[in-house]
N, C-alpha and C. Protein backbone atom coordinates (compact mmCIF):
# COMPACT_ATOMS: atom_id res chain seq x y z
N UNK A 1 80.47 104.47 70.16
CA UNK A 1 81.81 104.27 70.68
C UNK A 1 81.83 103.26 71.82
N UNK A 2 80.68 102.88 72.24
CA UNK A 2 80.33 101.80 73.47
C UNK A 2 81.15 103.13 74.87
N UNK A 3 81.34 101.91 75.82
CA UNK A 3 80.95 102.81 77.22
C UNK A 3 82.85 102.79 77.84
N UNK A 4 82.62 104.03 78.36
CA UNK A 4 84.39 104.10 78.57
C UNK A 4 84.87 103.45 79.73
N UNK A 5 86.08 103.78 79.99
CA UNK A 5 86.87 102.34 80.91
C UNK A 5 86.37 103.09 82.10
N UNK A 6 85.32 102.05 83.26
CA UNK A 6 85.21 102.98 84.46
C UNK A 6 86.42 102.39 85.42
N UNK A 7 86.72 103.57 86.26
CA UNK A 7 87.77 103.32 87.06
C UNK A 7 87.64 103.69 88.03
N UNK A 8 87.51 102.93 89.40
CA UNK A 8 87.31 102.81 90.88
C UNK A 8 88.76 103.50 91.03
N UNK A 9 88.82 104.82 92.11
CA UNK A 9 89.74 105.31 92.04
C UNK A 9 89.08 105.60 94.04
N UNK A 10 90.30 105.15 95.01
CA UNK A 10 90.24 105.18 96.56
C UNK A 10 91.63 105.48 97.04
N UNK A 11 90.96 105.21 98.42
CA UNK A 11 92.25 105.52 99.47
C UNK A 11 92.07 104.67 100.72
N UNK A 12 92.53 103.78 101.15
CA UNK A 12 91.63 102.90 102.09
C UNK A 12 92.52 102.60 102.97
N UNK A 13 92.31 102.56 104.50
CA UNK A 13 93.21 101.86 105.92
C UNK A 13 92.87 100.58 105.63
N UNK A 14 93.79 99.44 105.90
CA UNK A 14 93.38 97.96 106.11
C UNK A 14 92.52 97.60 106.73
N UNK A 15 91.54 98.39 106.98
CA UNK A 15 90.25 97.92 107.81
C UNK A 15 89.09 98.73 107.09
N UNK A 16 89.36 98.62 105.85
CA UNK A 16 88.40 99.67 104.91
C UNK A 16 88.07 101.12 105.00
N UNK A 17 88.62 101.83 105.98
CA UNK A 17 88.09 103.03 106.42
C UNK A 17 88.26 103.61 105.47
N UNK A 18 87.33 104.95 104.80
CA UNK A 18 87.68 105.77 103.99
C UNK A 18 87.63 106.97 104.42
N UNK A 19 86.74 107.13 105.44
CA UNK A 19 86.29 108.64 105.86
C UNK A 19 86.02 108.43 107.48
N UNK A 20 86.20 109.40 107.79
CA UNK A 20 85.76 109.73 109.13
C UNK A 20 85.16 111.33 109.44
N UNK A 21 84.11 111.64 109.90
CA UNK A 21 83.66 112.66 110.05
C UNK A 21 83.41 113.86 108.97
N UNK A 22 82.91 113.08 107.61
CA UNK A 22 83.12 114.04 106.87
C UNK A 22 84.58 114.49 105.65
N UNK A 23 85.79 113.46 106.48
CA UNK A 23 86.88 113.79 105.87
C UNK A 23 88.08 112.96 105.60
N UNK A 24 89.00 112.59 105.28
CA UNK A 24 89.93 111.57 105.16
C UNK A 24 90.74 111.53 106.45
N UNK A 25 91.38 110.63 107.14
CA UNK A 25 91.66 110.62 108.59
C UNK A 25 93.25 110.99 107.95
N UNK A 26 93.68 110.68 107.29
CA UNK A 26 95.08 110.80 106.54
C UNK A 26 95.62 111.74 105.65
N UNK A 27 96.88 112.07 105.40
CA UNK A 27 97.18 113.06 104.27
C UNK A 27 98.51 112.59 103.91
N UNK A 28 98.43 112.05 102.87
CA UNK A 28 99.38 111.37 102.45
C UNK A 28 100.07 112.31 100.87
N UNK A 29 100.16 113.00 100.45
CA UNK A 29 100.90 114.05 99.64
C UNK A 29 101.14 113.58 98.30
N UNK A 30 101.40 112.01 98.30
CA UNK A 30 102.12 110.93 97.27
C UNK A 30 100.45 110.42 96.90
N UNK A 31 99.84 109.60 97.25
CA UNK A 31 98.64 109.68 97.33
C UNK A 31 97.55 110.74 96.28
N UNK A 32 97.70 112.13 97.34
CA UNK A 32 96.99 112.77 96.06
C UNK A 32 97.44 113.15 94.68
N UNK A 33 98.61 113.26 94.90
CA UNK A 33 99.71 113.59 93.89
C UNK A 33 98.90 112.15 92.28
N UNK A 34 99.07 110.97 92.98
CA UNK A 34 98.61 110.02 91.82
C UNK A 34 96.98 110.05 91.56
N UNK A 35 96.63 110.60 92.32
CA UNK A 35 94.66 111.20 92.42
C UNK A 35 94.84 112.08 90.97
N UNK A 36 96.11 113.21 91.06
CA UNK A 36 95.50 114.20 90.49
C UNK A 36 96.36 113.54 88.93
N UNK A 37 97.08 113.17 88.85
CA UNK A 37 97.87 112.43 87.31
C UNK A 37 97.05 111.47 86.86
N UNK A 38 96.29 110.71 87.80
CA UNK A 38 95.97 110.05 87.28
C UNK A 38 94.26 110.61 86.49
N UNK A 39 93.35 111.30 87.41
CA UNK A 39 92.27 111.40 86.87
C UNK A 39 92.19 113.05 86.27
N UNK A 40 93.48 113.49 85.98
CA UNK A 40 93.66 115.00 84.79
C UNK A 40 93.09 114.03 83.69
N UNK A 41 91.80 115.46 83.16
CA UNK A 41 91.48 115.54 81.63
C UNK A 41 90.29 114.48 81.54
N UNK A 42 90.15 113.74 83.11
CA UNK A 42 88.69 112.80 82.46
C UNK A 42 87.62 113.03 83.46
N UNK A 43 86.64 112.66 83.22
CA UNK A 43 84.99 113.24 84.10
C UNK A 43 85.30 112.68 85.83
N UNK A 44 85.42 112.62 86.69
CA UNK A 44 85.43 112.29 88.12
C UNK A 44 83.92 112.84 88.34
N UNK A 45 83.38 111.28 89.04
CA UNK A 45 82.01 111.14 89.29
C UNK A 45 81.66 110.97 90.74
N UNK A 46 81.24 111.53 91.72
CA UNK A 46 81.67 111.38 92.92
C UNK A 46 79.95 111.32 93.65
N UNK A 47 79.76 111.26 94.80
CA UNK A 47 78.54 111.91 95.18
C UNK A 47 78.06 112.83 96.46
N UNK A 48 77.68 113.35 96.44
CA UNK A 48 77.07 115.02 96.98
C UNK A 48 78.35 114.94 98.39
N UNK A 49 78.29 114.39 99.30
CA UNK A 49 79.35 114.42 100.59
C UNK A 49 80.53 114.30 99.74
N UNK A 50 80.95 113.56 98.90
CA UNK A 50 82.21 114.05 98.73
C UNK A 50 82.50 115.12 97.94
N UNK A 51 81.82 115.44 97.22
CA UNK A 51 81.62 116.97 96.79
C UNK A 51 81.81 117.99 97.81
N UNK A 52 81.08 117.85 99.07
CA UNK A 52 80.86 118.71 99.68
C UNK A 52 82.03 118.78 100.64
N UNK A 53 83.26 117.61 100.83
CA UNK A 53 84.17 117.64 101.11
C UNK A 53 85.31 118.15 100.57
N UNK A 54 85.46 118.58 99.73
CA UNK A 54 86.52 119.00 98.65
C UNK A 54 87.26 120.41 99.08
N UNK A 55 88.07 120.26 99.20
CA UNK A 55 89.04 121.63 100.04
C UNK A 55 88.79 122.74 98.80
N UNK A 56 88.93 122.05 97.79
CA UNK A 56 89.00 123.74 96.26
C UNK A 56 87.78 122.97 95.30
N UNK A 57 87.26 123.69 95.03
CA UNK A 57 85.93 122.89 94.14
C UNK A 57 86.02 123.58 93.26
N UNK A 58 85.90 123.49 91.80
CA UNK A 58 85.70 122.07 91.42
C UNK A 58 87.32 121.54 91.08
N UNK A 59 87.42 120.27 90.78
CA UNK A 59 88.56 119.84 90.55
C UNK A 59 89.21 120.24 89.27
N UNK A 60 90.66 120.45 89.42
CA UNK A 60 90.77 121.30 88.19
C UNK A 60 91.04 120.41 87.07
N UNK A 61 90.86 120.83 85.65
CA UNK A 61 91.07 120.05 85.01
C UNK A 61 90.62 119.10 84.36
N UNK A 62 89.28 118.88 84.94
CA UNK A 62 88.69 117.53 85.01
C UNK A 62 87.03 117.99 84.83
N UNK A 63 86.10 117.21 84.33
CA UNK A 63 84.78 117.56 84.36
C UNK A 63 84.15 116.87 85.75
N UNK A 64 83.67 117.43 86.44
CA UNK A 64 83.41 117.01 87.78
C UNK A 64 81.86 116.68 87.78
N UNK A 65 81.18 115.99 88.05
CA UNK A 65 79.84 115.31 87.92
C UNK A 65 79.54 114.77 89.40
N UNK A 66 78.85 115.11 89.71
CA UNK A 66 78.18 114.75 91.24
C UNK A 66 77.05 113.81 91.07
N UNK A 67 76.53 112.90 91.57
CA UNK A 67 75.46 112.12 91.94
C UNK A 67 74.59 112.14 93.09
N UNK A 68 73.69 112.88 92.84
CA UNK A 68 72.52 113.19 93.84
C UNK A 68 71.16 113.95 93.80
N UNK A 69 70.61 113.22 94.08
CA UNK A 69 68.99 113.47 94.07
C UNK A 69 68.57 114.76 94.75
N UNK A 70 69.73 114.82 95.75
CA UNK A 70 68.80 116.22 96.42
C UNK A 70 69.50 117.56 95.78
N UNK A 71 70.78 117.40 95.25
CA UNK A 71 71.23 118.44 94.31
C UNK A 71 70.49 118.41 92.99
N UNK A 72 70.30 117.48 92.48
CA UNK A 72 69.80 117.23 91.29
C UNK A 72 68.26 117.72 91.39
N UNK A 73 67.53 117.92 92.67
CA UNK A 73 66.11 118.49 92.86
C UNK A 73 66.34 119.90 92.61
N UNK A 74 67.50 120.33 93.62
CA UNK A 74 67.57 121.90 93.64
C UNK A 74 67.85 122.61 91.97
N UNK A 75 68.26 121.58 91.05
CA UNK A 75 68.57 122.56 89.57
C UNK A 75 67.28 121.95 88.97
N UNK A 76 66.34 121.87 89.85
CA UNK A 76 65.11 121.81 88.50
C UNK A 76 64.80 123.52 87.41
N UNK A 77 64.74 123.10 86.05
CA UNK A 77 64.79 124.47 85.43
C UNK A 77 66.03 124.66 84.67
N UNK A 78 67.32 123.81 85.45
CA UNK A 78 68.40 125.01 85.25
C UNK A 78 68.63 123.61 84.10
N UNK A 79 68.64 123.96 82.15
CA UNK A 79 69.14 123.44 81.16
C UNK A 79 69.96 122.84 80.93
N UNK A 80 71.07 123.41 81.82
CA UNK A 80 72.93 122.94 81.42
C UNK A 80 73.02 122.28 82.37
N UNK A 81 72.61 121.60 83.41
CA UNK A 81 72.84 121.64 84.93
C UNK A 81 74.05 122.21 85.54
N UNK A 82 74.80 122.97 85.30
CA UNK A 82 75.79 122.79 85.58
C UNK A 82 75.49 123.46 87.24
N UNK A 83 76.21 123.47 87.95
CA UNK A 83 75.94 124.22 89.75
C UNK A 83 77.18 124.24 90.07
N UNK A 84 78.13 125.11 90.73
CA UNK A 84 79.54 125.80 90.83
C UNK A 84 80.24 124.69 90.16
N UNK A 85 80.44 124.73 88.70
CA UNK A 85 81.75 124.17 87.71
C UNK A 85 81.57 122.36 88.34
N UNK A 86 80.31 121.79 88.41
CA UNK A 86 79.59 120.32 88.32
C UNK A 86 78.43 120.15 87.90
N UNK A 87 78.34 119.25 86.99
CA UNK A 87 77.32 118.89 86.26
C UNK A 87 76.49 117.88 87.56
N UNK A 88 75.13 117.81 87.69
CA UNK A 88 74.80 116.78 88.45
C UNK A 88 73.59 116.19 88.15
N UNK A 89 73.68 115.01 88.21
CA UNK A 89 73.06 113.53 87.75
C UNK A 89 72.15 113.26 89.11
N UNK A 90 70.83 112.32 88.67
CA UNK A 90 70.35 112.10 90.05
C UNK A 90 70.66 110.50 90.47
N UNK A 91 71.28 110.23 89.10
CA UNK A 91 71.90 108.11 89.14
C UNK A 91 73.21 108.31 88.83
N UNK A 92 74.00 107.34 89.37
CA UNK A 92 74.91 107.02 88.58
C UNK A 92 74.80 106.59 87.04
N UNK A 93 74.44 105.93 86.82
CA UNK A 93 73.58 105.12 85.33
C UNK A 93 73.85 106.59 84.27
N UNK A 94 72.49 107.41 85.05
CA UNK A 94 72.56 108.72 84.15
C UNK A 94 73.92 109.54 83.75
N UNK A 95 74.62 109.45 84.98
CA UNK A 95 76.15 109.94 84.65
C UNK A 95 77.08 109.48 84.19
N UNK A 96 77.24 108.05 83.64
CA UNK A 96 77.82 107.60 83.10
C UNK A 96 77.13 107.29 81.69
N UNK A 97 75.87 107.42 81.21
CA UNK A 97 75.75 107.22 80.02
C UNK A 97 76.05 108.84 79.38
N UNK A 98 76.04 109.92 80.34
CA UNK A 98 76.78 110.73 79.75
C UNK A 98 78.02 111.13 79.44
N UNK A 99 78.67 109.69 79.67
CA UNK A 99 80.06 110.06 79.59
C UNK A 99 80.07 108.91 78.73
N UNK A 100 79.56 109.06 78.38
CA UNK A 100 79.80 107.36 76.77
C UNK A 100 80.48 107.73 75.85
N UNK A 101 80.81 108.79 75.73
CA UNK A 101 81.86 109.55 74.64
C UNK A 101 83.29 109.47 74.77
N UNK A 102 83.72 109.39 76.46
CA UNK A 102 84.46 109.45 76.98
C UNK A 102 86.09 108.21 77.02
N UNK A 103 87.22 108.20 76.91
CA UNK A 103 87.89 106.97 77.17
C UNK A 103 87.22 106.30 78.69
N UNK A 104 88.02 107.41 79.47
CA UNK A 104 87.81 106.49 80.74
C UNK A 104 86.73 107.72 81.55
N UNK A 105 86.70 106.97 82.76
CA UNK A 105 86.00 107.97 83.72
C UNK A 105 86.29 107.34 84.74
N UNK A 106 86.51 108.42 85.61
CA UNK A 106 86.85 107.84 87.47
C UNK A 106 85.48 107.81 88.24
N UNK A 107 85.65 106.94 89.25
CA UNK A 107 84.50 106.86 90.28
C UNK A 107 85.07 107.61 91.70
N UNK A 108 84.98 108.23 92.26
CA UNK A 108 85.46 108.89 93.23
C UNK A 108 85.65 108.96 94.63
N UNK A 109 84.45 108.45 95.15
CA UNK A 109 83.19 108.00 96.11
C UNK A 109 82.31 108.97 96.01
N UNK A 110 81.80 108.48 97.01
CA UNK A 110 81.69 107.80 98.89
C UNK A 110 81.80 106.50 98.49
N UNK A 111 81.25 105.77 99.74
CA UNK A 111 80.96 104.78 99.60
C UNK A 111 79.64 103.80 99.31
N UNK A 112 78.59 104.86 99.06
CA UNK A 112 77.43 104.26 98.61
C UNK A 112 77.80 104.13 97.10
N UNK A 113 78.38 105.51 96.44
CA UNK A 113 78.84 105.76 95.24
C UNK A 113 79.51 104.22 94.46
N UNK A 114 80.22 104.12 95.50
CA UNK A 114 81.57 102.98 95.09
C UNK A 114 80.64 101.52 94.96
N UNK A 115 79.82 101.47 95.99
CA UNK A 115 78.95 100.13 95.85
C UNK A 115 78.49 99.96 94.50
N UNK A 116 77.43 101.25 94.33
CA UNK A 116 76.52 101.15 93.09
C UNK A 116 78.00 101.19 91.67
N UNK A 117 78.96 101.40 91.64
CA UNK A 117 79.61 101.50 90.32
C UNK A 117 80.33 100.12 90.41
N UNK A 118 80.76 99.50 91.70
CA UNK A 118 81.50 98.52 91.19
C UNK A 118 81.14 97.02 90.32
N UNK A 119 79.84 96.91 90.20
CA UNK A 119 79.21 95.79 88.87
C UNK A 119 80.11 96.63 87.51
N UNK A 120 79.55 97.83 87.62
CA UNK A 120 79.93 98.68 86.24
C UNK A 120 81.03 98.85 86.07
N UNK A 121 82.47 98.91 86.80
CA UNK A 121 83.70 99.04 86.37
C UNK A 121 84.72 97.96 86.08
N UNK A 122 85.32 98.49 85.63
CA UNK A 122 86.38 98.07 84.51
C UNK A 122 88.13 97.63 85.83
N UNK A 123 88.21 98.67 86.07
CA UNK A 123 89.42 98.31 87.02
C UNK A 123 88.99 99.11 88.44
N UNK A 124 89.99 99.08 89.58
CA UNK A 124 90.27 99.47 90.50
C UNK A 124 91.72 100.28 90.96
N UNK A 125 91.94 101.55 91.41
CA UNK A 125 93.14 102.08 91.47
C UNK A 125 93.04 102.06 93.21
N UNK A 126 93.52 101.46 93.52
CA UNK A 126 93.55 101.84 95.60
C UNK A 126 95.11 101.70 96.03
N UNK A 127 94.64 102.51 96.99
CA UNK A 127 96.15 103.19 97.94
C UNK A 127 95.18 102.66 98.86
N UNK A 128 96.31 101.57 99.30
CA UNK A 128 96.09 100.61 100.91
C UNK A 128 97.18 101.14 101.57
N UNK A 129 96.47 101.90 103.10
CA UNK A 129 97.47 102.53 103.89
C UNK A 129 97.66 101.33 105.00
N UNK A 130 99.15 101.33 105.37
CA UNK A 130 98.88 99.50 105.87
C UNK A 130 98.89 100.14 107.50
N UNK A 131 97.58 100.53 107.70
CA UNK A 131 97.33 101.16 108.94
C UNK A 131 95.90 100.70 109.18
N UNK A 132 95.50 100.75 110.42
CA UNK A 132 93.81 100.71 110.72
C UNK A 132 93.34 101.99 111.48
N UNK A 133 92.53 102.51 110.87
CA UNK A 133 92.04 103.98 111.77
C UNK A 133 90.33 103.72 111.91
N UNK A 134 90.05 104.39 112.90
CA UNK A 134 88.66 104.71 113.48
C UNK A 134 88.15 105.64 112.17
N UNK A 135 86.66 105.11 112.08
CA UNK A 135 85.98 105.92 110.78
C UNK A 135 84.49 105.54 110.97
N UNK A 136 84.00 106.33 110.15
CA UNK A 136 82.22 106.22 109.96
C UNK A 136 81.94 105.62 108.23
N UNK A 137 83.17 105.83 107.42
CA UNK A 137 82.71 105.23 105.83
C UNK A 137 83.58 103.93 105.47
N UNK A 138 83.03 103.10 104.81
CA UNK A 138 84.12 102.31 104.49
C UNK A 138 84.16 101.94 102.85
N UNK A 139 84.98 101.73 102.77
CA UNK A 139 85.53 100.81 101.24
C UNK A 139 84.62 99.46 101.04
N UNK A 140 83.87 99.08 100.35
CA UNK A 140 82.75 97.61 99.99
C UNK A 140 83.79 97.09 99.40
N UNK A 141 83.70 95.33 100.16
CA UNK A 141 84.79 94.41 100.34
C UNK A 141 84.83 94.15 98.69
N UNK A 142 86.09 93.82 98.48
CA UNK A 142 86.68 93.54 97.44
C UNK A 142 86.78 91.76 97.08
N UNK A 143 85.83 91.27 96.10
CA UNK A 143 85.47 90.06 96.02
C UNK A 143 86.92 89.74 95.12
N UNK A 144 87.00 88.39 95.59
CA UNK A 144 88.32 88.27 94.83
C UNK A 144 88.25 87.27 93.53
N UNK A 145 87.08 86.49 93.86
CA UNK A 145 86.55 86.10 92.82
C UNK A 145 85.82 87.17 91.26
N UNK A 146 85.90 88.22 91.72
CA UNK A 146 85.89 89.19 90.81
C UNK A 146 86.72 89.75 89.96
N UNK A 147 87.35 90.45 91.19
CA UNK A 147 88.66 90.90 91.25
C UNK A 147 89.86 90.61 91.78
N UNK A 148 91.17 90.78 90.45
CA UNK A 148 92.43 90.02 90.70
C UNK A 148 93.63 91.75 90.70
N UNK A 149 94.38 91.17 91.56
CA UNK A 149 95.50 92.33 91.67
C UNK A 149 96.09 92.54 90.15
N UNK A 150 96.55 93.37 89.85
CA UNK A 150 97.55 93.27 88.75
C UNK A 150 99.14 94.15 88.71
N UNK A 151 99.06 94.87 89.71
CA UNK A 151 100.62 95.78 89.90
C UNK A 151 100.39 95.95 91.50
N UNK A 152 101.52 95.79 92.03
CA UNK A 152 101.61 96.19 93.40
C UNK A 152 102.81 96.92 93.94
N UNK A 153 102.62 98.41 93.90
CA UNK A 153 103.85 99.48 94.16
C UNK A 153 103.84 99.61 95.81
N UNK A 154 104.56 98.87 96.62
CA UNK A 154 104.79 99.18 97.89
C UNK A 154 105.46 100.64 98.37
N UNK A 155 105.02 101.35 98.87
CA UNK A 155 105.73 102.60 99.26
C UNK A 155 106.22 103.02 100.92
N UNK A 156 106.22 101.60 101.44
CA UNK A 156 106.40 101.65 102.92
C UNK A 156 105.11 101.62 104.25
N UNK A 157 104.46 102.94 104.16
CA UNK A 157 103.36 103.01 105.10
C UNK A 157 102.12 102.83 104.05
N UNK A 158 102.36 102.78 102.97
CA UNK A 158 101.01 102.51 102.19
C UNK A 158 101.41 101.78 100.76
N UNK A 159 100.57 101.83 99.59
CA UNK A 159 100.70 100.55 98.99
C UNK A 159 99.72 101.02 97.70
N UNK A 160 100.09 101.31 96.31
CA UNK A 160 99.57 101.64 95.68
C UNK A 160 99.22 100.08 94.73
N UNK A 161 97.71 99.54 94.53
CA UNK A 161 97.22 98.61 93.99
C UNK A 161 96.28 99.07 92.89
N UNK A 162 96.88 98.07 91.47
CA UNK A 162 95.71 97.46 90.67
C UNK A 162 95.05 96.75 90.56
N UNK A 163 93.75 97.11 90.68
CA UNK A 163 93.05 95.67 90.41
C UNK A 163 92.38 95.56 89.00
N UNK A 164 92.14 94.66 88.55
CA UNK A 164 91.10 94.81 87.18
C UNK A 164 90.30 93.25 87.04
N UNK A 165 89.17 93.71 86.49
CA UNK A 165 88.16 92.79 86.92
C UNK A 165 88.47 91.26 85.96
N UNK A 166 87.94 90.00 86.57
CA UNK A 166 88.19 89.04 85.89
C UNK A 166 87.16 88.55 84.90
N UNK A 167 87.83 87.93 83.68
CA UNK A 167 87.58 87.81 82.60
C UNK A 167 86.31 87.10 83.11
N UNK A 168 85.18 86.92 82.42
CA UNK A 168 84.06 85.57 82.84
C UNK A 168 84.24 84.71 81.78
N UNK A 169 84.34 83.59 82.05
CA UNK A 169 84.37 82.41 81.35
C UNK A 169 83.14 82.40 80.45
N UNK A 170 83.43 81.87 79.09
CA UNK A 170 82.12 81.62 78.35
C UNK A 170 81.56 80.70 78.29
């Protein structure tokens, strides 16, 4: 079936921030609201901190897949991997060739997460909050020679963007 549509799925201040202390500096309602429509019914691939951030675990609806080596040590033995309702991978690579069956699949973070998937994806879904906040994680800059906008829903204090990657010339 070849490999399904990956999709960079964020939340970012105009100064890349994604996280601060463990947690999102923001709560924007509209925001998660398009988190949860948009990635119902497909695998969300995230890794171990943002897992471990998650107010209700696992996400409903959705096959939830974590990326990490030190979770992925602790289920040595265990067949199914599964560990509270998440499957976990010790690569990204590995977690996405298990989802080769799949249409699409979301990328979730962090931001190491987001580095290593963005060669591999297909589009970008970001909510630009047109704010700058103090943080410890950030969003990896968005090459534009890569990537081109394609819908831009302004919503006042923030800004729901497509991006999808550009064609390469043959």
């Amino acid at each position: 079936m070849g490999k399904p549509l990956v999709i960079i799925i964020a939340a970012m201040a105009e100064n890349r921030v994604i996280g601060r202390g463990g947690a999102i500096p923001w709560s924007i309602k509209e925001d998660m609201r398009r988190f949860r429509d948009l990635t119902m019914g497909f695998p969300c691939i995230m890794g171990r901190r943002t897992w471990e951030s998650l107010p209700h675990k696992p996400l409903s609806g959705r096959l939830n897949i974590v990326v990490s080596k030190l979770m992925a040590a602790h289920q040595a033995g265990n067949t199914d991997g599964e560990n509270g309702g998440v499957l976990v991978f010790s690569s990204f690579n590995d977690a996405l060739e298990y989802c080769g069956a799949c249409e699409k699949v979301f990328v979730c973070g962090g931001a190491s997460l987001y580095r290593e998937a963005m060669p591999a994806a297909d589009i970008m879904e970001i909510t630009l909050i047109h704010k700058t906040f103090r943080g410890d994680v950030f969003f990896p800059p968005i090459d534009p020679e890569v990537w081109e906008e394609k819908t831009v829903d302004e919503k006042g204090d923030f800004a729901f963007i497509s991006f999808s990657r550009k064609k390469q010339a043959e």
